[in-house]
N, C-alpha and C. Protein backbone atom coordinates (compact mmCIF):
# COMPACT_ATOMS: atom_id res chain seq x y z
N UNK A 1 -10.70 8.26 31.65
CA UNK A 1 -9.77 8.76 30.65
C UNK A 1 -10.06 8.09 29.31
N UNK A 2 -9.90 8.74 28.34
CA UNK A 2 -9.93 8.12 26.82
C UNK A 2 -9.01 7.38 26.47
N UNK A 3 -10.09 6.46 25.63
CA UNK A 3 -8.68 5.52 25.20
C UNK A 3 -7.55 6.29 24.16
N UNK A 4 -6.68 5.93 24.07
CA UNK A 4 -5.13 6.73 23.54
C UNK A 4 -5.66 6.35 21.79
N UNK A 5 -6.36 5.63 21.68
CA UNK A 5 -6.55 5.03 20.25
C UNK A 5 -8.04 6.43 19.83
N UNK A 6 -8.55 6.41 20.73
CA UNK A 6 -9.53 7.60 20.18
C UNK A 6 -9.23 9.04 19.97
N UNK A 7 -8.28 9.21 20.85
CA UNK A 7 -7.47 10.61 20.53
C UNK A 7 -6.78 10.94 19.47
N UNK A 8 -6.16 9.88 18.76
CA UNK A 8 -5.59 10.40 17.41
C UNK A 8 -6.02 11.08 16.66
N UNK A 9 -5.75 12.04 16.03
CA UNK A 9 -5.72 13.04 15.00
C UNK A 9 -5.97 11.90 13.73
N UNK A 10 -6.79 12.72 12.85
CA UNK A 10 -7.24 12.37 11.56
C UNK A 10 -6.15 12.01 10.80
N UNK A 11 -5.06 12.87 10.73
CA UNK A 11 -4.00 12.91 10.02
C UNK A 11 -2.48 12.28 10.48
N UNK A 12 -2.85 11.51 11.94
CA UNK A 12 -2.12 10.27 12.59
C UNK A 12 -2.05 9.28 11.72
N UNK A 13 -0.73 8.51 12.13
CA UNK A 13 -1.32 6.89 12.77
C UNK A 13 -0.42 6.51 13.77
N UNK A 14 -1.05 5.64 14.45
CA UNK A 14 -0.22 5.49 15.34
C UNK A 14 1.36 4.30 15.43
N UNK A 15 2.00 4.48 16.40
CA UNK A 15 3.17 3.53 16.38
C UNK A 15 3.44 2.74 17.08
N UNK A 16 3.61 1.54 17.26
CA UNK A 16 3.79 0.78 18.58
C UNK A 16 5.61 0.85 18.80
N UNK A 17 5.87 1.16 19.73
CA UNK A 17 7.62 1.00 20.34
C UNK A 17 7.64 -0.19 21.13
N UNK A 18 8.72 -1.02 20.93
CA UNK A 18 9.37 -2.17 21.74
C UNK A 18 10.54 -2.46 22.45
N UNK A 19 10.63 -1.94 23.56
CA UNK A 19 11.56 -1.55 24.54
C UNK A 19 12.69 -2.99 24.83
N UNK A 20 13.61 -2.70 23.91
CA UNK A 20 14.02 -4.37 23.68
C UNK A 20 15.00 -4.64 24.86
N UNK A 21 15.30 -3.65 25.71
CA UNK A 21 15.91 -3.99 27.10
C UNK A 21 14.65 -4.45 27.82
N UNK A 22 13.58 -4.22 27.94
CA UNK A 22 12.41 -5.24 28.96
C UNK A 22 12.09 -6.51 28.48
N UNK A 23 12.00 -6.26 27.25
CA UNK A 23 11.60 -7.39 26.42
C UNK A 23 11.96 -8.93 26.84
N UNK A 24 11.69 -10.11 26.95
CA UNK A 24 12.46 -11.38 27.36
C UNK A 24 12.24 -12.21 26.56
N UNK A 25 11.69 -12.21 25.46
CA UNK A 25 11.71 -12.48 23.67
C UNK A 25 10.64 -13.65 24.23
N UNK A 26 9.21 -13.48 25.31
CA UNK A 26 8.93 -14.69 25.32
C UNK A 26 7.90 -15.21 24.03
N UNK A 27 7.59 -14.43 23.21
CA UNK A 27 6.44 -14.13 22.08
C UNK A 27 5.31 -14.34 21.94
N UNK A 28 4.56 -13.58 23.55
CA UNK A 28 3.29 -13.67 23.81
C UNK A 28 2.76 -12.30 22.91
N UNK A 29 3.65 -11.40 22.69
CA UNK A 29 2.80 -11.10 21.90
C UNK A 29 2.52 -10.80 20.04
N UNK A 30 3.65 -12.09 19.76
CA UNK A 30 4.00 -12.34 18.62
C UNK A 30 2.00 -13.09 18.08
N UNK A 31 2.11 -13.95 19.50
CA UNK A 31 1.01 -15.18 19.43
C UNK A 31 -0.07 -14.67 19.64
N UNK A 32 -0.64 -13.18 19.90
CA UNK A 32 -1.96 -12.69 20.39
C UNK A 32 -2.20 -11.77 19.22
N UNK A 33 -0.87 -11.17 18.42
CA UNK A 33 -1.54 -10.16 17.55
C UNK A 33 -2.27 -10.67 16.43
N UNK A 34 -3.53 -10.01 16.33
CA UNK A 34 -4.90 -11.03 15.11
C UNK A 34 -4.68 -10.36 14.24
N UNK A 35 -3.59 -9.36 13.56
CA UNK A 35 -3.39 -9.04 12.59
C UNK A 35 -1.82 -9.99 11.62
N UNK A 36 -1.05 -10.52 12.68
CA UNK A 36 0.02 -11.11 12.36
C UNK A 36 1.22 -9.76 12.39
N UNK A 37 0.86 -8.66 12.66
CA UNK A 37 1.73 -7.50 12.56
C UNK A 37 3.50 -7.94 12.98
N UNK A 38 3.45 -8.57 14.56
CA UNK A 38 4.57 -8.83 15.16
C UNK A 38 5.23 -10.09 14.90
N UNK A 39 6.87 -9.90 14.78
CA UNK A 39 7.35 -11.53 14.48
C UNK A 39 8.87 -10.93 15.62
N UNK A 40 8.48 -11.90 16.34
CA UNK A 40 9.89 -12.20 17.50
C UNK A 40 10.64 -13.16 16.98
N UNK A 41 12.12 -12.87 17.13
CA UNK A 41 13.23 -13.90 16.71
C UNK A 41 14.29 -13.88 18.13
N UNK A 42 13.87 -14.88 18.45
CA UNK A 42 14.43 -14.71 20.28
C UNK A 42 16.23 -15.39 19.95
N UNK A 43 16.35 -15.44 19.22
CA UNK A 43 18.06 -16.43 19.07
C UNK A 43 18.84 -15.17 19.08
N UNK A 44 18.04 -13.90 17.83
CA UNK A 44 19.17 -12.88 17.71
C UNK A 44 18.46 -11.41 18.54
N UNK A 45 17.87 -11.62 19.54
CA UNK A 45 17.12 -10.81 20.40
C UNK A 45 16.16 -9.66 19.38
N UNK A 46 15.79 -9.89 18.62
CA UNK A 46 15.03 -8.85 17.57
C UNK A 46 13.58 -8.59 17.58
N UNK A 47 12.87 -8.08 17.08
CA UNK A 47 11.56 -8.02 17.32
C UNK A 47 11.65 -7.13 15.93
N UNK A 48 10.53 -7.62 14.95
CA UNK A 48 9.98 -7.19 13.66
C UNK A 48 8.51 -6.93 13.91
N UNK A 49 8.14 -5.05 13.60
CA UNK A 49 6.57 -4.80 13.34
C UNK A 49 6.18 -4.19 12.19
N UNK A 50 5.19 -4.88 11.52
CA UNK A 50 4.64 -4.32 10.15
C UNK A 50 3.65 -3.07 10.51
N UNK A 51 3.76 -2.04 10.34
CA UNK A 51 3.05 -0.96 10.47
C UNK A 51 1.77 -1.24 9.46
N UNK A 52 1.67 -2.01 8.76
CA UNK A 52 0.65 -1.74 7.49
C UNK A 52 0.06 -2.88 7.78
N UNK A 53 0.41 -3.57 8.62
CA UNK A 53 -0.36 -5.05 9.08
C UNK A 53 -1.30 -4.68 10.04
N UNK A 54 -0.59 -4.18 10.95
CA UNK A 54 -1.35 -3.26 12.48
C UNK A 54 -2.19 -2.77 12.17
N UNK A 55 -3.65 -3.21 12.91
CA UNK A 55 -4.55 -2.73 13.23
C UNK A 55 -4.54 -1.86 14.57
N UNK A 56 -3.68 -1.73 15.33
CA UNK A 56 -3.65 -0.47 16.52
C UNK A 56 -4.73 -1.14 17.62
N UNK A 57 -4.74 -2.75 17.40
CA UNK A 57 -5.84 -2.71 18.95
C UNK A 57 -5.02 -2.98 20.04
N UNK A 58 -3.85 -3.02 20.34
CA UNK A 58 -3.29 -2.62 21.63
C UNK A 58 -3.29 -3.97 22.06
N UNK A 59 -3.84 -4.79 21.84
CA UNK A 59 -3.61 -6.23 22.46
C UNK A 59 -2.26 -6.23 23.22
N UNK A 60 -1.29 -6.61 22.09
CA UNK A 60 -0.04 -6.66 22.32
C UNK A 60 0.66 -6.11 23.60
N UNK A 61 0.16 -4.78 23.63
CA UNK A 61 0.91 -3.67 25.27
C UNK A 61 0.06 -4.38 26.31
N UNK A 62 -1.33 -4.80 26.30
CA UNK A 62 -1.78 -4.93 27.11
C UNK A 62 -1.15 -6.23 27.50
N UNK A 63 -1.07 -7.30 26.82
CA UNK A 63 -0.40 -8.80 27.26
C UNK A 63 0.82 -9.13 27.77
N UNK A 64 1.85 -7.86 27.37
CA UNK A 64 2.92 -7.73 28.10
C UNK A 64 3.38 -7.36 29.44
N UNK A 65 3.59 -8.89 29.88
CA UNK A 65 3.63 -8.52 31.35
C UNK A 65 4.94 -7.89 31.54
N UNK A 66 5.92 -7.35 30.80
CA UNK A 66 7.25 -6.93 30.96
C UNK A 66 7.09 -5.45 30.56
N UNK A 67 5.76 -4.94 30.14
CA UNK A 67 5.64 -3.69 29.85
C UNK A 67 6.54 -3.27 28.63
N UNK A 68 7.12 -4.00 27.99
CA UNK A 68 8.05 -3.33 27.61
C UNK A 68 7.41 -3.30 25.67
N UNK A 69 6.17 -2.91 25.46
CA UNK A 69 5.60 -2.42 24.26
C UNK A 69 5.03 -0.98 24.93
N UNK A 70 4.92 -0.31 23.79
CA UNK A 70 4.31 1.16 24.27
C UNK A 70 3.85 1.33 23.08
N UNK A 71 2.50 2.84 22.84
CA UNK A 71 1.90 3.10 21.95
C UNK A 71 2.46 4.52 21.78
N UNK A 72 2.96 5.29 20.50
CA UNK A 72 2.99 6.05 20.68
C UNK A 72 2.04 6.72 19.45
N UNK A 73 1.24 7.71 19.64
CA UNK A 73 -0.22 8.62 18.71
C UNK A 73 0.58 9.81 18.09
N UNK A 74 1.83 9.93 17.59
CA UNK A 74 1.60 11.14 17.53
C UNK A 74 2.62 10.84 15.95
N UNK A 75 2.26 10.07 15.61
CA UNK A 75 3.27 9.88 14.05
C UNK A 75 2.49 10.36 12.98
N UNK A 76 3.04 11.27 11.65
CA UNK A 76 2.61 11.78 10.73
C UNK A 76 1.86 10.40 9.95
N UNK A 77 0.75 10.34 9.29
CA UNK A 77 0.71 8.83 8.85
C UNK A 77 1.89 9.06 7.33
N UNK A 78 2.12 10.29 6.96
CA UNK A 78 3.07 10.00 5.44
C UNK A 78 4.45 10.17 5.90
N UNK A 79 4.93 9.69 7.53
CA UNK A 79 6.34 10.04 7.46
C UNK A 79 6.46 8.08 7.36
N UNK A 80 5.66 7.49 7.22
CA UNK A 80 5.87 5.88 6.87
C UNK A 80 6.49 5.52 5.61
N UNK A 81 7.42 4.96 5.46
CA UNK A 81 8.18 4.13 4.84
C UNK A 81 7.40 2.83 4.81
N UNK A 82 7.15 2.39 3.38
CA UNK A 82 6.71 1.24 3.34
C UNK A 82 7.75 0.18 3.77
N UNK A 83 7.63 -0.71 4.83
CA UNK A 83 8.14 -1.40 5.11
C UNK A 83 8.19 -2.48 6.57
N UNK A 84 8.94 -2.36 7.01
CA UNK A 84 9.23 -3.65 8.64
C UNK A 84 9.79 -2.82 9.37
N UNK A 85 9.46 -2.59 10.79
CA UNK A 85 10.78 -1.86 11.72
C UNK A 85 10.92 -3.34 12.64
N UNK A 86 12.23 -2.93 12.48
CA UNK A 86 13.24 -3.61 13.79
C UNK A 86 13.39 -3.33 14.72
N UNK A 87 13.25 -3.74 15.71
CA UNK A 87 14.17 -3.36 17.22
C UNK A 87 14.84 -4.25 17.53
N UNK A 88 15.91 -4.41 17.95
CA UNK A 88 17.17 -5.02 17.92
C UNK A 88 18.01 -4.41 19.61
């Protein structure tokens, strides 16, 4: 099967989701992303991702042993808001 990162459309980009009920704020993959994209704040259960930081190599889903990151390919790249998403 192809990787999910080669399938994107030209006119993608992709999104990472953080399933903050699996999540257990341990910030393995705060500490693996080589872009600095992710910042975990485990006191107020939150999770911050820079879309414009992300490089899309998936590290992150893969290191999570709680599963609880996902990729999703199917985002307009101009429905982005410059900015930080939260999950909370």
């Amino acid at each position: 099967m192809a990787d999910p990162i080669l399938r994107m459309r030209l006119d993608t980009r992709g999104e990472i989701f953080f399933d903050i009920q699996k999540c257990d704020q341990c910030q393995d993959c705060e500490r693996i992303c080589p872009s600095a994209a992710i910042k975990v704040y485990p006191d107020e259960a939150k999770i911050e991702w820079d879309p414009f930081k992300c490089i899309y190599c998936h590290t992150c889903i893969r290191t999570c042993m709680h599963k609880a990151i996902s990729a999703l390919d199917n985002v307009e790249a101009s429905d982005y808001e410059k900015g930080v998403k939260t999950f909370e």
